[in-house]
N, C-alpha and C. Protein backbone atom coordinates (compact mmCIF):
# COMPACT_ATOMS: atom_id res chain seq x y z
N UNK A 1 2.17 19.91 -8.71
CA UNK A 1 2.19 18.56 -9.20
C UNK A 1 1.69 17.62 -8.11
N UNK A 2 0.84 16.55 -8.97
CA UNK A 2 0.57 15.50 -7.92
C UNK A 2 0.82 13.76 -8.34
N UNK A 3 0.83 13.40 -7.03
CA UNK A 3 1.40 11.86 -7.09
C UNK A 3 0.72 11.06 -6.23
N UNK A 4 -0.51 10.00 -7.71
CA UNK A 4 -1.07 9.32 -7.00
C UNK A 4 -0.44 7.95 -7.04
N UNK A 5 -0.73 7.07 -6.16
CA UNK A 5 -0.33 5.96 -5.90
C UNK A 5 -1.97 4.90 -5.96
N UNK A 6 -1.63 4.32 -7.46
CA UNK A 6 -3.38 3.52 -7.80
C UNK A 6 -2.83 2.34 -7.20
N UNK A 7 -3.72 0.81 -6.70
CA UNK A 7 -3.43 -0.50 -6.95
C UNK A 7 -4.12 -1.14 -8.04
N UNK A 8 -3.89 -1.77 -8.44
CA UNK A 8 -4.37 -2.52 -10.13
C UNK A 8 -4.40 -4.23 -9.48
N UNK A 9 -5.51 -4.49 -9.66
CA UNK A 9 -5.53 -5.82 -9.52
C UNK A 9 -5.17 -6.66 -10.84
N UNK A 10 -4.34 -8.10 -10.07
CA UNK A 10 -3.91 -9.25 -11.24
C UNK A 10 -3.22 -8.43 -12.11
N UNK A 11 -2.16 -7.83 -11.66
CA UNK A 11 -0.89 -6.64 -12.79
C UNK A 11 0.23 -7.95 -12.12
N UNK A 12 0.31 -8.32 -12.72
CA UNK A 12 0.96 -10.46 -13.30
C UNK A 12 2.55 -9.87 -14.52
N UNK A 13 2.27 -9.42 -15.34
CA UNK A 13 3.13 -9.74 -16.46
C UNK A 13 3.46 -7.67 -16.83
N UNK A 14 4.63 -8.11 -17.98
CA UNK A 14 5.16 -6.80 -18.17
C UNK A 14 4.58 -6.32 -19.18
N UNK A 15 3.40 -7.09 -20.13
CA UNK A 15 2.84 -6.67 -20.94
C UNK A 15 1.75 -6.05 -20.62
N UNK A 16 1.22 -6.21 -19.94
CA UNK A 16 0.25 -5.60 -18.82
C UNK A 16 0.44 -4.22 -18.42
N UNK A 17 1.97 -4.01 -17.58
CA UNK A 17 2.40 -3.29 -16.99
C UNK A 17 3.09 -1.75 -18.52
N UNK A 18 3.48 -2.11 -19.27
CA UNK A 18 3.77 -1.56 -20.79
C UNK A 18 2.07 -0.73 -21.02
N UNK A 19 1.27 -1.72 -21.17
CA UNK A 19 -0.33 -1.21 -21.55
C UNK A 19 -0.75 -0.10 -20.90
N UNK A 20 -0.51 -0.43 -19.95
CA UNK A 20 -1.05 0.65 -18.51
C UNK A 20 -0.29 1.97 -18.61
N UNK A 21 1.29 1.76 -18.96
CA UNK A 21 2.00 2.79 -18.82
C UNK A 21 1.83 3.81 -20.05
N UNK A 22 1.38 3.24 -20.95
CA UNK A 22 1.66 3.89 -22.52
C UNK A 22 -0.05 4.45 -22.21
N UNK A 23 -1.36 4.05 -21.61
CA UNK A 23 -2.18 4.59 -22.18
C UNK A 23 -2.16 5.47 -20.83
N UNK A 24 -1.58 5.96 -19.53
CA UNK A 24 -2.04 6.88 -18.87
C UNK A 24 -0.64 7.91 -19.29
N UNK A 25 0.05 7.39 -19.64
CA UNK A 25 1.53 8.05 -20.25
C UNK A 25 0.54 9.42 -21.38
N UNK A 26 -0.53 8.70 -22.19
CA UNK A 26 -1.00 9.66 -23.14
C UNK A 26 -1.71 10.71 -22.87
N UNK A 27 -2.14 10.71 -21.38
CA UNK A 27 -3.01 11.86 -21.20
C UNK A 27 -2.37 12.98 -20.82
N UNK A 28 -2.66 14.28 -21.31
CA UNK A 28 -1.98 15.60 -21.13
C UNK A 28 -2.09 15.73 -19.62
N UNK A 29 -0.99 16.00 -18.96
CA UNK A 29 -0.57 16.31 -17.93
C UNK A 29 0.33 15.58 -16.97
N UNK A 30 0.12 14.26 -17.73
CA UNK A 30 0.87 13.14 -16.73
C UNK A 30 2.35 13.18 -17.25
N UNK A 31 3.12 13.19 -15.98
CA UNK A 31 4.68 13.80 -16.34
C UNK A 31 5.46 12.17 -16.17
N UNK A 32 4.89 11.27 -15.45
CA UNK A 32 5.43 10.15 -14.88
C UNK A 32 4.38 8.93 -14.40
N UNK A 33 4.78 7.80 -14.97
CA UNK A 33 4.35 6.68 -14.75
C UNK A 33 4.96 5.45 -14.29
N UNK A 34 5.21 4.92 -13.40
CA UNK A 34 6.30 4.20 -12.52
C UNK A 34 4.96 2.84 -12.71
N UNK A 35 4.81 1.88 -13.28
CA UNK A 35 4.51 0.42 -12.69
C UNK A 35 5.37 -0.73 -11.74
N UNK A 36 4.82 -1.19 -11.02
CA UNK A 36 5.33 -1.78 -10.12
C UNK A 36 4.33 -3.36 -9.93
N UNK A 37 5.14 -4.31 -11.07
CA UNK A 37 4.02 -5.52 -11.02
C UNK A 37 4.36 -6.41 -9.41
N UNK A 38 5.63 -6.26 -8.35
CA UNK A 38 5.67 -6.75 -7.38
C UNK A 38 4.24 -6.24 -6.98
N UNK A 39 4.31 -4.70 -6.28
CA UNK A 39 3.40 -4.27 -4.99
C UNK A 39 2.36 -4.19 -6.07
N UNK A 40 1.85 -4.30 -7.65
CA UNK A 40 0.64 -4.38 -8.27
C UNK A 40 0.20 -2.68 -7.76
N UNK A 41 0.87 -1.57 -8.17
CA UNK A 41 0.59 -0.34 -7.98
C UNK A 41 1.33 0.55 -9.14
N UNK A 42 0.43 1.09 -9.57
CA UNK A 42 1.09 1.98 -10.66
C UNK A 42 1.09 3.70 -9.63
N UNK A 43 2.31 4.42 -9.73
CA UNK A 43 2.70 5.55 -9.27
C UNK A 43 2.45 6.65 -10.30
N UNK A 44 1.70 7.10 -10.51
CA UNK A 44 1.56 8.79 -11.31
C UNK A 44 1.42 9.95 -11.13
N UNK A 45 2.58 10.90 -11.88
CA UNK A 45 3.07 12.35 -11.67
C UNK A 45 1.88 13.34 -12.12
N UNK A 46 1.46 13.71 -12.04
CA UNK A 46 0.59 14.98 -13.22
C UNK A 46 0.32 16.03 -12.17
N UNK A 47 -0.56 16.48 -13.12
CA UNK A 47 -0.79 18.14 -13.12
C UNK A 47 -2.12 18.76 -13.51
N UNK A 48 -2.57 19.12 -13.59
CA UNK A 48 -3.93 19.71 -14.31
C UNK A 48 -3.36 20.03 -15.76
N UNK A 49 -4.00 19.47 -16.93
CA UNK A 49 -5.29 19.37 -16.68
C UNK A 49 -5.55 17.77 -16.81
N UNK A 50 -4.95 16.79 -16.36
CA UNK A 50 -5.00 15.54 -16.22
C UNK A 50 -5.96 15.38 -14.71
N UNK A 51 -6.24 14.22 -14.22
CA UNK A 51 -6.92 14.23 -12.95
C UNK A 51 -6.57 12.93 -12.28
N UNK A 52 -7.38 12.59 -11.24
CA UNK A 52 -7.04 11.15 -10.60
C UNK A 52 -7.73 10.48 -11.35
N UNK A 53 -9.48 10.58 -11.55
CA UNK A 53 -10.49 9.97 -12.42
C UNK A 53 -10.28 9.92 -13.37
N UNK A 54 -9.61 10.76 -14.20
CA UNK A 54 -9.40 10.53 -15.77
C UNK A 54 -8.36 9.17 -15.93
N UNK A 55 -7.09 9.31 -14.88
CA UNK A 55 -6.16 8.84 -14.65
C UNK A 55 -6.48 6.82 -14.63
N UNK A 56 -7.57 6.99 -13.73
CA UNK A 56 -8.13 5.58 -13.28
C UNK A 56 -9.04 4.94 -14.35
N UNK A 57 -9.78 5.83 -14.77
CA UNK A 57 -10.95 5.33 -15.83
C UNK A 57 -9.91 4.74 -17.50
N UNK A 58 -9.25 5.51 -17.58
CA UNK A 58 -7.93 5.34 -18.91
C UNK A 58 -7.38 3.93 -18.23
């Protein structure tokens, strides 16, 4: 398992932070999605066959 740590620019509000979580939440492999609108960094768990790029581009 791996755990990347993205920054997201202008991540302001919790509706934002909900969006982000639900659409990398959908890709097969991702076990965990932690948003963090203080430090504007979303934290994600996965695994293959999910990736970092798939992860970022979603």
């Amino acid at each position: 398992m791996k755990t990347e740590i993205i920054n997201v620019a202008n991540l302001k509000c919790n509706g934002c932070a909900n969006t982000i979580k639900k659409s990398i939440s959908s890709i097969e492999g991702v076990s965990s999605v932690v948003v963090d609108n203080d430090e504007m960094t979303v934290s994600v768990d996965f695994s293959e066959p999910a990736s970092k790029l798939e992860i970022v581009e979603n």
